[in-house]
N, C-alpha and C. Protein backbone atom coordinates (compact mmCIF):
# COMPACT_ATOMS: atom_id res chain seq x y z
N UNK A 1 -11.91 21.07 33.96
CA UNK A 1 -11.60 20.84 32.58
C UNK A 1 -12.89 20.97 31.76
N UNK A 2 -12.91 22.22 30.84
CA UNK A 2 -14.06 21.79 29.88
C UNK A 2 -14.08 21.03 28.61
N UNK A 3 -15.25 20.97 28.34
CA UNK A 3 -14.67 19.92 27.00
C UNK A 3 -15.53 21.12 25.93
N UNK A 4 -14.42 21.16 24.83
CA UNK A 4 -14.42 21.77 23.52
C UNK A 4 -15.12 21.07 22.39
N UNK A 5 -16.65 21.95 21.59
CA UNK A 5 -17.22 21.26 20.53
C UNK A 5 -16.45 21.89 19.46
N UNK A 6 -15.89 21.46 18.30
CA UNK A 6 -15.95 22.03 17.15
C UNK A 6 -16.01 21.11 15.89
N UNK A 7 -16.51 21.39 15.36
CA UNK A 7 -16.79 20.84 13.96
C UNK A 7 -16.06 20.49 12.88
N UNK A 8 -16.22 19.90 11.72
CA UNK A 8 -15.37 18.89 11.18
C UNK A 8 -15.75 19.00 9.75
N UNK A 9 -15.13 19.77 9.02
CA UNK A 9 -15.41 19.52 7.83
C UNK A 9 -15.29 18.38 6.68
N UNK A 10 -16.01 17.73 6.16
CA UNK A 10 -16.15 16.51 5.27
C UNK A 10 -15.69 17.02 3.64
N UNK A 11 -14.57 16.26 3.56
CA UNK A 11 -14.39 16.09 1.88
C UNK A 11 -14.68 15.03 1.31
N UNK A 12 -14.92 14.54 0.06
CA UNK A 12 -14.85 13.47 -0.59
C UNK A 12 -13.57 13.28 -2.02
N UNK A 13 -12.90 12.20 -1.70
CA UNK A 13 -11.26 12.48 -2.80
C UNK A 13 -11.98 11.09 -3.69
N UNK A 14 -11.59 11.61 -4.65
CA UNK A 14 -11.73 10.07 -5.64
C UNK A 14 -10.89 10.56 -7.01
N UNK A 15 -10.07 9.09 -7.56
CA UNK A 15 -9.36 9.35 -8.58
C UNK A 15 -10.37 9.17 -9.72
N UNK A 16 -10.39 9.95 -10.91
CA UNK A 16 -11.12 9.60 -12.12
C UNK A 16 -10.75 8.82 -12.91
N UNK A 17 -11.23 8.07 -13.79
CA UNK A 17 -11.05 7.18 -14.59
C UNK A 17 -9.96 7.66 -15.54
N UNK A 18 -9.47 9.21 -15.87
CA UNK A 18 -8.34 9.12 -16.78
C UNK A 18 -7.05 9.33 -15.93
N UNK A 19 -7.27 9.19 -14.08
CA UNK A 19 -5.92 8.82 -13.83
C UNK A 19 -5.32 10.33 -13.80
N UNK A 20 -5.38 11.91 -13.76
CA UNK A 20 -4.63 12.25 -14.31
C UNK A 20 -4.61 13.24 -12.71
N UNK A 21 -5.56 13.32 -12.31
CA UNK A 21 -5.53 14.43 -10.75
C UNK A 21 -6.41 14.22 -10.10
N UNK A 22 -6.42 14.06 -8.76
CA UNK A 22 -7.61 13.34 -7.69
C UNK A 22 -8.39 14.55 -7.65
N UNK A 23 -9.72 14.33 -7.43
CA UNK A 23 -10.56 15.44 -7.78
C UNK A 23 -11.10 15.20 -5.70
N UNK A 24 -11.34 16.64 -5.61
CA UNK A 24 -11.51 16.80 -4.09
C UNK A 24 -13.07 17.49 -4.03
N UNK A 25 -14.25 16.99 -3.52
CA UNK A 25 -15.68 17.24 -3.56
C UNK A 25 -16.27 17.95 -2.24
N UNK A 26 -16.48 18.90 -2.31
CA UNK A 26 -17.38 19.06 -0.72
C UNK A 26 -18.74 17.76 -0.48
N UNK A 27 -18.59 18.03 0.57
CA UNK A 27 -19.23 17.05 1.23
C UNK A 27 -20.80 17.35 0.97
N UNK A 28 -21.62 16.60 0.92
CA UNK A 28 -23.50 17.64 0.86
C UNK A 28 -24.11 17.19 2.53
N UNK A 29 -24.25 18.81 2.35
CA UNK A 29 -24.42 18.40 4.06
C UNK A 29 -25.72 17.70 4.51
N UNK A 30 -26.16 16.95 5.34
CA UNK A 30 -27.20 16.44 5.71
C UNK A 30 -27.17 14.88 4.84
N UNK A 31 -26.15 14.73 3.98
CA UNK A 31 -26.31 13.47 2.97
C UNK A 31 -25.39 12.20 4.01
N UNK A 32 -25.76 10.82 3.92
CA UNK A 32 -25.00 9.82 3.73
C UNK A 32 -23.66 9.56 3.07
N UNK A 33 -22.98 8.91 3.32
CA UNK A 33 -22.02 8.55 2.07
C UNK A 33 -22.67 8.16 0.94
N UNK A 34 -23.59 6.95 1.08
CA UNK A 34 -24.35 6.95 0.30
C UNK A 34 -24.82 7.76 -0.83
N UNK A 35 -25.72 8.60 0.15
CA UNK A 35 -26.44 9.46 -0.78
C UNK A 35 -25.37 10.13 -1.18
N UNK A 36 -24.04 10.76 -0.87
CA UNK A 36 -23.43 11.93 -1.69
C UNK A 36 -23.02 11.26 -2.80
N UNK A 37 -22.43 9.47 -2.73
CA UNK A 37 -22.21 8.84 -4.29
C UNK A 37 -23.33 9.06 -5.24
N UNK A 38 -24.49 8.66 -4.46
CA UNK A 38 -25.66 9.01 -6.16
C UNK A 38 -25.65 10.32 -6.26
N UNK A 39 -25.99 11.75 -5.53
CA UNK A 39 -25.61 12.76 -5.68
C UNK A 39 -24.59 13.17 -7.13
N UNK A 40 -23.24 12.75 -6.70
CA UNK A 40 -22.01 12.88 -7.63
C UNK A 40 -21.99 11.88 -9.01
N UNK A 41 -22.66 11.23 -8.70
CA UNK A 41 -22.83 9.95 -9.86
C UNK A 41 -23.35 10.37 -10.42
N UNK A 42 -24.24 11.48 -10.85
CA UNK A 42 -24.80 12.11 -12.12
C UNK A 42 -23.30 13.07 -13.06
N UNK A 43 -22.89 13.57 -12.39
CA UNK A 43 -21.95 14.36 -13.05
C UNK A 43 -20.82 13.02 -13.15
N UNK A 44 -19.97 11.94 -12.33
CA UNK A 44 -18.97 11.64 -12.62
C UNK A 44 -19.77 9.84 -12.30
N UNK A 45 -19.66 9.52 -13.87
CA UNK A 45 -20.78 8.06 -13.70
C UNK A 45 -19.95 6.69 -13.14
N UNK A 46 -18.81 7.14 -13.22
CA UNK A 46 -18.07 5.76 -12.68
C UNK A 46 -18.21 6.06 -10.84
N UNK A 47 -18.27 6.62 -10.33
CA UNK A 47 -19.08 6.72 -8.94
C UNK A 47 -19.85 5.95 -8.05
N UNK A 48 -20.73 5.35 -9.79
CA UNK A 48 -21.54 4.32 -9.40
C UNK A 48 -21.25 3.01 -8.84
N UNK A 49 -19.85 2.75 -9.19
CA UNK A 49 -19.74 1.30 -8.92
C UNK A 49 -18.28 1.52 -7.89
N UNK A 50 -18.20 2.79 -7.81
CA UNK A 50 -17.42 2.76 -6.68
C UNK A 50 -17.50 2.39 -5.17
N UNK A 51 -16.28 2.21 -3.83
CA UNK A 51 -17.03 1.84 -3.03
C UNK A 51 -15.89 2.93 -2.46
N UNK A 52 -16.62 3.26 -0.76
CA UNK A 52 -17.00 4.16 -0.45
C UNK A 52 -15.30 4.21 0.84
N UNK A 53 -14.60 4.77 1.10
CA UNK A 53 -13.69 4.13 2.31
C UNK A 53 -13.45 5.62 3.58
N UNK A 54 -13.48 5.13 4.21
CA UNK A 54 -13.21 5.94 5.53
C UNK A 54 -14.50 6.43 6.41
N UNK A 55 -14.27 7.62 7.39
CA UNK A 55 -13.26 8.52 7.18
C UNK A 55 -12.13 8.78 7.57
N UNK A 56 -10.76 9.10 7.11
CA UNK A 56 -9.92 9.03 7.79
C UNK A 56 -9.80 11.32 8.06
N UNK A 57 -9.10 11.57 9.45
CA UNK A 57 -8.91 12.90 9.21
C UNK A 57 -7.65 13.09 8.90
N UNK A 58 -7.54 14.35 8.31
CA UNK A 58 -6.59 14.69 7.60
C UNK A 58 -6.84 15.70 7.75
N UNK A 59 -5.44 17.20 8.43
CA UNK A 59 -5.84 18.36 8.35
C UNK A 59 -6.85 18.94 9.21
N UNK A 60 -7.67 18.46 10.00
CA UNK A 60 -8.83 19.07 10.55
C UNK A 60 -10.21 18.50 9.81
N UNK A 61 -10.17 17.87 8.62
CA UNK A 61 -11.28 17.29 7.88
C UNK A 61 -11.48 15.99 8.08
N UNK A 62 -12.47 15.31 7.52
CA UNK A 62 -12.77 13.82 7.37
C UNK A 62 -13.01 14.11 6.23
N UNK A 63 -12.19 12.79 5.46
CA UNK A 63 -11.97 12.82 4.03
C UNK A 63 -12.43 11.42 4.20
N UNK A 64 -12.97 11.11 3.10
CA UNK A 64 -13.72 9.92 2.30
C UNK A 64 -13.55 9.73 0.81
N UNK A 65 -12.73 8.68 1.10
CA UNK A 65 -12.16 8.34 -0.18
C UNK A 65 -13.54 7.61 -1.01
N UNK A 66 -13.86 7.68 -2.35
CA UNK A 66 -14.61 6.94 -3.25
C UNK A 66 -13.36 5.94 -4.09
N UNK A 67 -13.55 4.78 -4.08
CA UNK A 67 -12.85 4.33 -4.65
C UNK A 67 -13.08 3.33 -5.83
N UNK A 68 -12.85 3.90 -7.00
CA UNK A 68 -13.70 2.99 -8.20
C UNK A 68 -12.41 2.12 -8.72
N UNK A 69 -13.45 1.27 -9.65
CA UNK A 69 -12.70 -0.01 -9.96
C UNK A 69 -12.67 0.56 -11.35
N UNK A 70 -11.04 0.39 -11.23
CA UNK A 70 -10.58 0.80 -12.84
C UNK A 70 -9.92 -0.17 -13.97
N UNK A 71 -10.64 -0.69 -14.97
CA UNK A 71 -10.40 -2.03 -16.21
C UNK A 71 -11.42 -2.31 -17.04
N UNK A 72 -11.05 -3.05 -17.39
CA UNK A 72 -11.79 -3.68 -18.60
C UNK A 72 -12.83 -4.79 -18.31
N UNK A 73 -13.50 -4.61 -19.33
CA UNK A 73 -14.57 -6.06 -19.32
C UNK A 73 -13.94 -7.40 -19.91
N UNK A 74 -13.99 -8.48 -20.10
CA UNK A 74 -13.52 -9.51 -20.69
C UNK A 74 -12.90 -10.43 -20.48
């Protein structure tokens, strides 16, 4: 029996703050979860206070959900 390497492509899914279509991110290769939130947190700033979940596979990928906290202050 041999054993088979193959590789795994990484997405990142997170809903945006207007709610309207989950936006699907390639992964940056060589990055952390970590690091790909500050990465993406320049272009999409609620990122920042998101937290981070999985990976679960799906499809042949590992998807990593970002998951931000969506409300109000007060």
């Amino acid at each position: 029996m041999a054993i088979e390497v193959t590789t795994i492509e990484k997405e990142i899914h997170f809903m945006p703050k207007d709610g309207k279509k989950e936006i699907i991110l390639p992964y940056p290769d060589g990055m952390t979860s970590s690091e790909a939130q500050v990465f993406y947190s320049k272009q999409y700033p609620e990122l920042t206070t998101a937290v981070v979940e999985g990976p679960t596979v799906k499809a042949g990928k590992a998807v990593y959900k970002f998951k931000t906290s969506v409300g109000t202050k007060g």
